[in-house]
PDB file of N, CA and C in Angstrom:
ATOM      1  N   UNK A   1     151.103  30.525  -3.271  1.00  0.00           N
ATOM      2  CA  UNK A   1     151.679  29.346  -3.921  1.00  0.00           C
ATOM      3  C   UNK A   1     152.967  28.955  -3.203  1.00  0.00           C
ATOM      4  N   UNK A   2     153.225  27.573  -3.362  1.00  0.00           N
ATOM      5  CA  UNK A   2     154.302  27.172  -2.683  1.00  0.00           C
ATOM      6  C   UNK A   2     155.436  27.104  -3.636  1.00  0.00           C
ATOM      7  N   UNK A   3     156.797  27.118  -2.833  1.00  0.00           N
ATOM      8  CA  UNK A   3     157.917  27.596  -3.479  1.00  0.00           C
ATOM      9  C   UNK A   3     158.201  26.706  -3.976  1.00  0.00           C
ATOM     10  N   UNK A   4     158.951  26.424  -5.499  1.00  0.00           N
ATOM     11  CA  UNK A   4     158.860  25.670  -6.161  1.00  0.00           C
ATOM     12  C   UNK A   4     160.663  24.742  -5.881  1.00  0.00           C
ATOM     13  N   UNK A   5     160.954  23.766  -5.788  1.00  0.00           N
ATOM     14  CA  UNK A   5     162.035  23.066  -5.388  1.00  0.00           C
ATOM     15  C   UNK A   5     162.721  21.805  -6.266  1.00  0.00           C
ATOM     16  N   UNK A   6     163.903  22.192  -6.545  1.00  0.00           N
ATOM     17  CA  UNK A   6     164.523  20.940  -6.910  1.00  0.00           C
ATOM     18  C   UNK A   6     163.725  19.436  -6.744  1.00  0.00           C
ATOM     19  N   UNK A   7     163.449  18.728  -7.888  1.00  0.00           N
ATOM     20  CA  UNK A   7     162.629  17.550  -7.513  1.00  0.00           C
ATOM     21  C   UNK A   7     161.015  17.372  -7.375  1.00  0.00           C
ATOM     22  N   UNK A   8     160.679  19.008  -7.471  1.00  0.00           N
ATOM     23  CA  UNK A   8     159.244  18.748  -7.306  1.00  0.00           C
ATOM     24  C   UNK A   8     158.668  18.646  -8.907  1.00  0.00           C
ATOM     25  N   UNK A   9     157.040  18.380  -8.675  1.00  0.00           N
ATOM     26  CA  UNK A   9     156.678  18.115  -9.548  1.00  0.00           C
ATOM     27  C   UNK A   9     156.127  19.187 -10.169  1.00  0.00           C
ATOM     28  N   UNK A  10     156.221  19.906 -11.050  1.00  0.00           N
ATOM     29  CA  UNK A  10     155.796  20.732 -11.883  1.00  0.00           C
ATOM     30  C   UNK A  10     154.240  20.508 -12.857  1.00  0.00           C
ATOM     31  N   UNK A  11     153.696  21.820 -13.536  1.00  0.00           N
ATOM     32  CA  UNK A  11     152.749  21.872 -14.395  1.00  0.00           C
ATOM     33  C   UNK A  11     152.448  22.952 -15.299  1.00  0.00           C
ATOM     34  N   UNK A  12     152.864  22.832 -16.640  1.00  0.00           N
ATOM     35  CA  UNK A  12     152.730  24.219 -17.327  1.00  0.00           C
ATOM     36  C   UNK A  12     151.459  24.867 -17.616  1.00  0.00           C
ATOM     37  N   UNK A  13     151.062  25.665 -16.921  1.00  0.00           N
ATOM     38  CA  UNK A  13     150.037  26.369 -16.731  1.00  0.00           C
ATOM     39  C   UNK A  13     149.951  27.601 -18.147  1.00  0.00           C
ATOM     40  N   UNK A  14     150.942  28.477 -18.778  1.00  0.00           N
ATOM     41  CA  UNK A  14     150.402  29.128 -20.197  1.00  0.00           C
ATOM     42  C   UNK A  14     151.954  28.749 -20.615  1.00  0.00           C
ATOM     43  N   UNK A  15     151.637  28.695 -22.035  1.00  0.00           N
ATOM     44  CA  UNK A  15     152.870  28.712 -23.398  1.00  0.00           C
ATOM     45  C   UNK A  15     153.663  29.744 -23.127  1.00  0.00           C
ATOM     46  N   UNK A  16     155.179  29.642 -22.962  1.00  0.00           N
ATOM     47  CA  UNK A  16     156.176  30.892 -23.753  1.00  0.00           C
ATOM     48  C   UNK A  16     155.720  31.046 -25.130  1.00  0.00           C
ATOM     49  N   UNK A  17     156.669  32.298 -25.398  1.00  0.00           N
ATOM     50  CA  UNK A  17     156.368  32.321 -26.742  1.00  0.00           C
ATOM     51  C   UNK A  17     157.211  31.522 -27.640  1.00  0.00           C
ATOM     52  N   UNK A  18     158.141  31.084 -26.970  1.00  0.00           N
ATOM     53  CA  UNK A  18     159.000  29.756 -27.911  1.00  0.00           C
ATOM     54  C   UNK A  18     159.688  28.774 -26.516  1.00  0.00           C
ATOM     55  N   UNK A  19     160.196  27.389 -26.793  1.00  0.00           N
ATOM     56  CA  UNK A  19     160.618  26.619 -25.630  1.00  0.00           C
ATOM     57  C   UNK A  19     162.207  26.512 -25.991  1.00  0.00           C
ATOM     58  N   UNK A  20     162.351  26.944 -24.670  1.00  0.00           N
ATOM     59  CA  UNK A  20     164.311  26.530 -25.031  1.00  0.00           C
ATOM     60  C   UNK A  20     164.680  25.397 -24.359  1.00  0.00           C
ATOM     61  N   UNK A  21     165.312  24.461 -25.248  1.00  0.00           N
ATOM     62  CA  UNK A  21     166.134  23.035 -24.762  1.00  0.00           C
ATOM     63  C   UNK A  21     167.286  23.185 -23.903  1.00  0.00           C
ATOM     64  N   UNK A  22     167.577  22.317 -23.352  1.00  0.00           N
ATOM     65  CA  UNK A  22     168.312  22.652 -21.882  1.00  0.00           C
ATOM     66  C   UNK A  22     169.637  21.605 -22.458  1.00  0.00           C
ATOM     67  N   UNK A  23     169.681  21.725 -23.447  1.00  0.00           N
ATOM     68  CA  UNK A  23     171.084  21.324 -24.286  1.00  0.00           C
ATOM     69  C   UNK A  23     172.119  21.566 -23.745  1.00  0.00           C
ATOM     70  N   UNK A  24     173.533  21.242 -24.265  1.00  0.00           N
ATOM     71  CA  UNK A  24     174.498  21.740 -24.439  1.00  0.00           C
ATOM     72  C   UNK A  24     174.632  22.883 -25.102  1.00  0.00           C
ATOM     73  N   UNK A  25     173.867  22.622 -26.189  1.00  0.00           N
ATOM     74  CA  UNK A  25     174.102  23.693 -27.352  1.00  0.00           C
ATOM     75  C   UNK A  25     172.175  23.841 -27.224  1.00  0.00           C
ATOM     76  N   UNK A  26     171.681  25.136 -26.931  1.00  0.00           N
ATOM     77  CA  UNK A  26     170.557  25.258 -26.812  1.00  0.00           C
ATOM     78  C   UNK A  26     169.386  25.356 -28.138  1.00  0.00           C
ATOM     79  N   UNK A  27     168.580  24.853 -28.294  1.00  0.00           N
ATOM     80  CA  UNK A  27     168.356  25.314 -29.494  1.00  0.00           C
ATOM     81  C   UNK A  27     166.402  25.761 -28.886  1.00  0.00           C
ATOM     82  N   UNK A  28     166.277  26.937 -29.828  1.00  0.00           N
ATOM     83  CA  UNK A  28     164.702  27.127 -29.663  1.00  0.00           C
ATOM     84  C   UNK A  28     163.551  26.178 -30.729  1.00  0.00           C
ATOM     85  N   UNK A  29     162.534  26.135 -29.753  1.00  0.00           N
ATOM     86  CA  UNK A  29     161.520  24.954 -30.718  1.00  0.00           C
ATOM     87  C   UNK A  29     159.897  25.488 -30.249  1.00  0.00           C
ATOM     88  N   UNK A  30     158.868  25.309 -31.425  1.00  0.00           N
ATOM     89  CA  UNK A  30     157.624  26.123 -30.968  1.00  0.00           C
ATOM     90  C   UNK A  30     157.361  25.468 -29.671  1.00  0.00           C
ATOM     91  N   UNK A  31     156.354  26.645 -29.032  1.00  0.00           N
ATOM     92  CA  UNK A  31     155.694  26.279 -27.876  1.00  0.00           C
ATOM     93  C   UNK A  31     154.833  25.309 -27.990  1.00  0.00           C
ATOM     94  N   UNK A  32     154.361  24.272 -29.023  1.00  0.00           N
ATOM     95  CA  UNK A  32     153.027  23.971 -29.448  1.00  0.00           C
ATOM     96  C   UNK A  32     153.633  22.470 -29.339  1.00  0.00           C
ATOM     97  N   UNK A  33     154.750  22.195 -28.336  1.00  0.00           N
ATOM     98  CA  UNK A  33     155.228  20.457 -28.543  1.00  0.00           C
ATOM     99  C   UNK A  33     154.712  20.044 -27.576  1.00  0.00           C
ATOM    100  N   UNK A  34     154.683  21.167 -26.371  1.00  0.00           N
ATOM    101  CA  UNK A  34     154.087  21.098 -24.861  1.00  0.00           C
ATOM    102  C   UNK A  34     152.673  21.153 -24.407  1.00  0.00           C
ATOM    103  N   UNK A  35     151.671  20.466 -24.164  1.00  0.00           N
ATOM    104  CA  UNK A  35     149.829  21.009 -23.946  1.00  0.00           C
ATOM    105  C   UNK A  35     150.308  21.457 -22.359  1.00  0.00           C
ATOM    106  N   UNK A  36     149.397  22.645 -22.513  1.00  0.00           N
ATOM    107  CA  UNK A  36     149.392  23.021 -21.359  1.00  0.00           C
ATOM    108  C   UNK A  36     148.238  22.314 -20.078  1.00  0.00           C
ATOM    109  N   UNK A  37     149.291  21.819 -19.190  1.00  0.00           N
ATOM    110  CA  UNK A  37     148.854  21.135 -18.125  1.00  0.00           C
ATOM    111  C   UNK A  37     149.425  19.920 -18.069  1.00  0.00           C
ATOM    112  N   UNK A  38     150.769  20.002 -19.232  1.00  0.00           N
ATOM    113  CA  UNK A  38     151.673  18.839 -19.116  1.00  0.00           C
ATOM    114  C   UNK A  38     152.524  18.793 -17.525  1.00  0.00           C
ATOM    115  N   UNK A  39     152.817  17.844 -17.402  1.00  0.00           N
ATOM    116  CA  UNK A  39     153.743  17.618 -15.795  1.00  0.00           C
ATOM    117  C   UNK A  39     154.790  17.452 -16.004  1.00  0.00           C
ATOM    118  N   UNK A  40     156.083  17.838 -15.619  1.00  0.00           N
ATOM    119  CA  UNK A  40     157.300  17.189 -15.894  1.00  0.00           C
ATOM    120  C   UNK A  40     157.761  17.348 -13.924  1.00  0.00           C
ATOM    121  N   UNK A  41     159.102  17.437 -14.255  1.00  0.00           N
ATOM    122  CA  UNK A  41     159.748  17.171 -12.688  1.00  0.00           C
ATOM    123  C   UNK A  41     161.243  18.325 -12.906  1.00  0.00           C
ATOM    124  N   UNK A  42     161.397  19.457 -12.210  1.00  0.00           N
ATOM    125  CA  UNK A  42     162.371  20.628 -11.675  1.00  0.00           C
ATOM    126  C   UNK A  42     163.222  19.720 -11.530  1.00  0.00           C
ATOM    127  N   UNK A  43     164.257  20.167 -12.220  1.00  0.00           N
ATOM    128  CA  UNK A  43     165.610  19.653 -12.367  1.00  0.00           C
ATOM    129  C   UNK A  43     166.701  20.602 -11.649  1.00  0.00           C
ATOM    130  N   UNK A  44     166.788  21.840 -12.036  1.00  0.00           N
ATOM    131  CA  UNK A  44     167.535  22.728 -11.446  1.00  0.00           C
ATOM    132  C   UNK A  44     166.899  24.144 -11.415  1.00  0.00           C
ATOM    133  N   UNK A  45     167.144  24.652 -10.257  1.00  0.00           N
ATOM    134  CA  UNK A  45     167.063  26.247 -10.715  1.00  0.00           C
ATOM    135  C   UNK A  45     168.120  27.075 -11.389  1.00  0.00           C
ATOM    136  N   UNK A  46     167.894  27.806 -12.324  1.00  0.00           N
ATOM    137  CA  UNK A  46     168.871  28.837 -13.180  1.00  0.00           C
ATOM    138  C   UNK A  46     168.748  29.966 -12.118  1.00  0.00           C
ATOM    139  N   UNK A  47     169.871  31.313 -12.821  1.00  0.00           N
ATOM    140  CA  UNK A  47     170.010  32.153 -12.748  1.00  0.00           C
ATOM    141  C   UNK A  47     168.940  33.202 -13.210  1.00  0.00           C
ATOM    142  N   UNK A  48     168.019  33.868 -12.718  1.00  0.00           N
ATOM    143  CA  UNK A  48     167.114  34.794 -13.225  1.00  0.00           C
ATOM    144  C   UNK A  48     165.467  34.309 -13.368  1.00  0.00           C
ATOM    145  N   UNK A  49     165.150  33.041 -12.200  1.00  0.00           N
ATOM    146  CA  UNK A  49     164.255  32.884 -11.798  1.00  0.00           C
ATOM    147  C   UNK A  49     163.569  31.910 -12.934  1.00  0.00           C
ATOM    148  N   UNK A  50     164.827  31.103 -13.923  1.00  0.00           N
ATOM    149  CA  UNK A  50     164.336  29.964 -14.840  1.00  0.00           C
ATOM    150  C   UNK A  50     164.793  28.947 -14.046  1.00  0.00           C
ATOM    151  N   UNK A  51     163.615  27.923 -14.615  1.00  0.00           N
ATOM    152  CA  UNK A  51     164.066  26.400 -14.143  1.00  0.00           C
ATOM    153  C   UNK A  51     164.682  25.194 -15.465  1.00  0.00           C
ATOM    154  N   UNK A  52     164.836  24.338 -14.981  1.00  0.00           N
ATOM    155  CA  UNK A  52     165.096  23.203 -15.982  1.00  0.00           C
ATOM    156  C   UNK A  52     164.348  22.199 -15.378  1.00  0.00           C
ATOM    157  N   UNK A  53     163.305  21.723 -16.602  1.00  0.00           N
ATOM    158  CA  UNK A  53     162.114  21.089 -16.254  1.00  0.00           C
ATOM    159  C   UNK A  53     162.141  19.827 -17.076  1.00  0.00           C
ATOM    160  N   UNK A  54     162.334  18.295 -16.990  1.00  0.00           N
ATOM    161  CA  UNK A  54     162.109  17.221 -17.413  1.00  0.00           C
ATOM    162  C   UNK A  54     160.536  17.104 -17.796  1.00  0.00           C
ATOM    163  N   UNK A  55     160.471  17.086 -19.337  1.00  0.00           N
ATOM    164  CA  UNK A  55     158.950  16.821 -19.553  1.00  0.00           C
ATOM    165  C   UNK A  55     158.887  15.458 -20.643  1.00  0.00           C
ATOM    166  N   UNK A  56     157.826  14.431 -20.200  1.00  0.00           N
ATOM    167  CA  UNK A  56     157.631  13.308 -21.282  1.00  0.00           C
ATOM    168  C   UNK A  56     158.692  13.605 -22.830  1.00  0.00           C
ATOM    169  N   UNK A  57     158.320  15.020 -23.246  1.00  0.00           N
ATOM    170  CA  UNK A  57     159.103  15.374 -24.522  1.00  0.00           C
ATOM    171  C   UNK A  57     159.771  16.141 -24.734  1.00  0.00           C
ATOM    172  N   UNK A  58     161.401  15.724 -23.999  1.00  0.00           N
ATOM    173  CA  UNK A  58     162.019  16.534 -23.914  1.00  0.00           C
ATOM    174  C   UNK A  58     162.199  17.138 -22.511  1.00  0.00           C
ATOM    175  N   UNK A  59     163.420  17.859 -22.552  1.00  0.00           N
ATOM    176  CA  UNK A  59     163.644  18.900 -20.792  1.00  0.00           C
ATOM    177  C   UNK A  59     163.631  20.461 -21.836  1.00  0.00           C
ATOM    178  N   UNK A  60     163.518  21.685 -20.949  1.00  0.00           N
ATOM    179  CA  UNK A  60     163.511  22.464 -21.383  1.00  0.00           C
ATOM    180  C   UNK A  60     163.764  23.987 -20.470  1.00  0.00           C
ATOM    181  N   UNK A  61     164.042  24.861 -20.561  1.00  0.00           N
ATOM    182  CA  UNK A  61     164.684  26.206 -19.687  1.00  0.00           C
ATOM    183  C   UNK A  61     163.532  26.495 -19.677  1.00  0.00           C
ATOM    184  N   UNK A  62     162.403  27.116 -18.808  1.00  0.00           N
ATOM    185  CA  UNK A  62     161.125  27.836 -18.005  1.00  0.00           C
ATOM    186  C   UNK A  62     161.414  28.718 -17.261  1.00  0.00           C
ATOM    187  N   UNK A  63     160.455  29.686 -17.825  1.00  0.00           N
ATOM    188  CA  UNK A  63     160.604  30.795 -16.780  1.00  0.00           C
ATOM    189  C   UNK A  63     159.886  30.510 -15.272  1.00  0.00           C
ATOM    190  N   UNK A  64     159.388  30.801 -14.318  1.00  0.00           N
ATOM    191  CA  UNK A  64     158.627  30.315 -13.213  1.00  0.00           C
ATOM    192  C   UNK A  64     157.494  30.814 -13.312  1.00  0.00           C
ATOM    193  N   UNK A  65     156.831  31.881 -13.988  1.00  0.00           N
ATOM    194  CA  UNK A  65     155.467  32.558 -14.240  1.00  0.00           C
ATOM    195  C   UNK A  65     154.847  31.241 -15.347  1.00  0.00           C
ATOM    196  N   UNK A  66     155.640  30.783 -15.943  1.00  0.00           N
ATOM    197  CA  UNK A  66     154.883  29.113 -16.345  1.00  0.00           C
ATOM    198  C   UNK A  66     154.059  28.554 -15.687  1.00  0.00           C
ATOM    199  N   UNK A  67     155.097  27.890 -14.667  1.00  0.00           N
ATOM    200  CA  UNK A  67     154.817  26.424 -13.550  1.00  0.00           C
ATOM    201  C   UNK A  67     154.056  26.984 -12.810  1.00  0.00           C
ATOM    202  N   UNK A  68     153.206  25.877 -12.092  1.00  0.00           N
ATOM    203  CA  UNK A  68     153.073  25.827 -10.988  1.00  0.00           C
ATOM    204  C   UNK A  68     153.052  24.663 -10.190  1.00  0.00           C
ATOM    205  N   UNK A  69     153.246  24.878  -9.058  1.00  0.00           N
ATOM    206  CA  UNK A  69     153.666  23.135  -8.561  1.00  0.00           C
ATOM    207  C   UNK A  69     152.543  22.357  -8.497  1.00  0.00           C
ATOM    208  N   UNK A  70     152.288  21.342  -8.658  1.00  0.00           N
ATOM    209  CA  UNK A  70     151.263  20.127  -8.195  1.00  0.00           C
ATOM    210  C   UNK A  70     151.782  19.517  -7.055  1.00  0.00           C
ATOM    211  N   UNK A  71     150.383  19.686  -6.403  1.00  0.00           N
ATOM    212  CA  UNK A  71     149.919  19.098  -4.899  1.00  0.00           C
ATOM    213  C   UNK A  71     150.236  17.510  -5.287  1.00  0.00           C
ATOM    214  N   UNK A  72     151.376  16.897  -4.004  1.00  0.00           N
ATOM    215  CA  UNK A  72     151.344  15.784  -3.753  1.00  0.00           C
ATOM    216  C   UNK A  72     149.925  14.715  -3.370  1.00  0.00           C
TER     217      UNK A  72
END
């Protein structure tokens, strides 16, 4: 798999067990807002191999065993 980059396009491939908002003030919300195989777009990489992912509903903190990138 290719390395995943600021700006690319993302795809959540399985559910966390809960989704964290990429708030100010973070708050947790079920996994069940997201279908898996939704697309959003990598916003930043975190510390400890999470991303911040822009999705239709909402942005949210991801681990990278989530995503996987979609082919241009």
């Amino acid at each position: 798999m290719a390395e995943l980059t600021v700006g690319a396009t993302v795809r959540l491939v399985s559910r966390p067990p809960y989704l964290k908002t990429a708030d100010p003030m973070p708050m947790l919300r079920p996994p069940n807002l997201l279908e898996l195989g939704t697309q959003g777009v990598a916003i930043t990489r975190n510390p400890g191999g999470t991303w911040t992912v822009k999705f239709e509903r909402g942005t949210y903190l991801l681990d990278s065993q989530y995503l996987e990138l979609v082919d241009a």
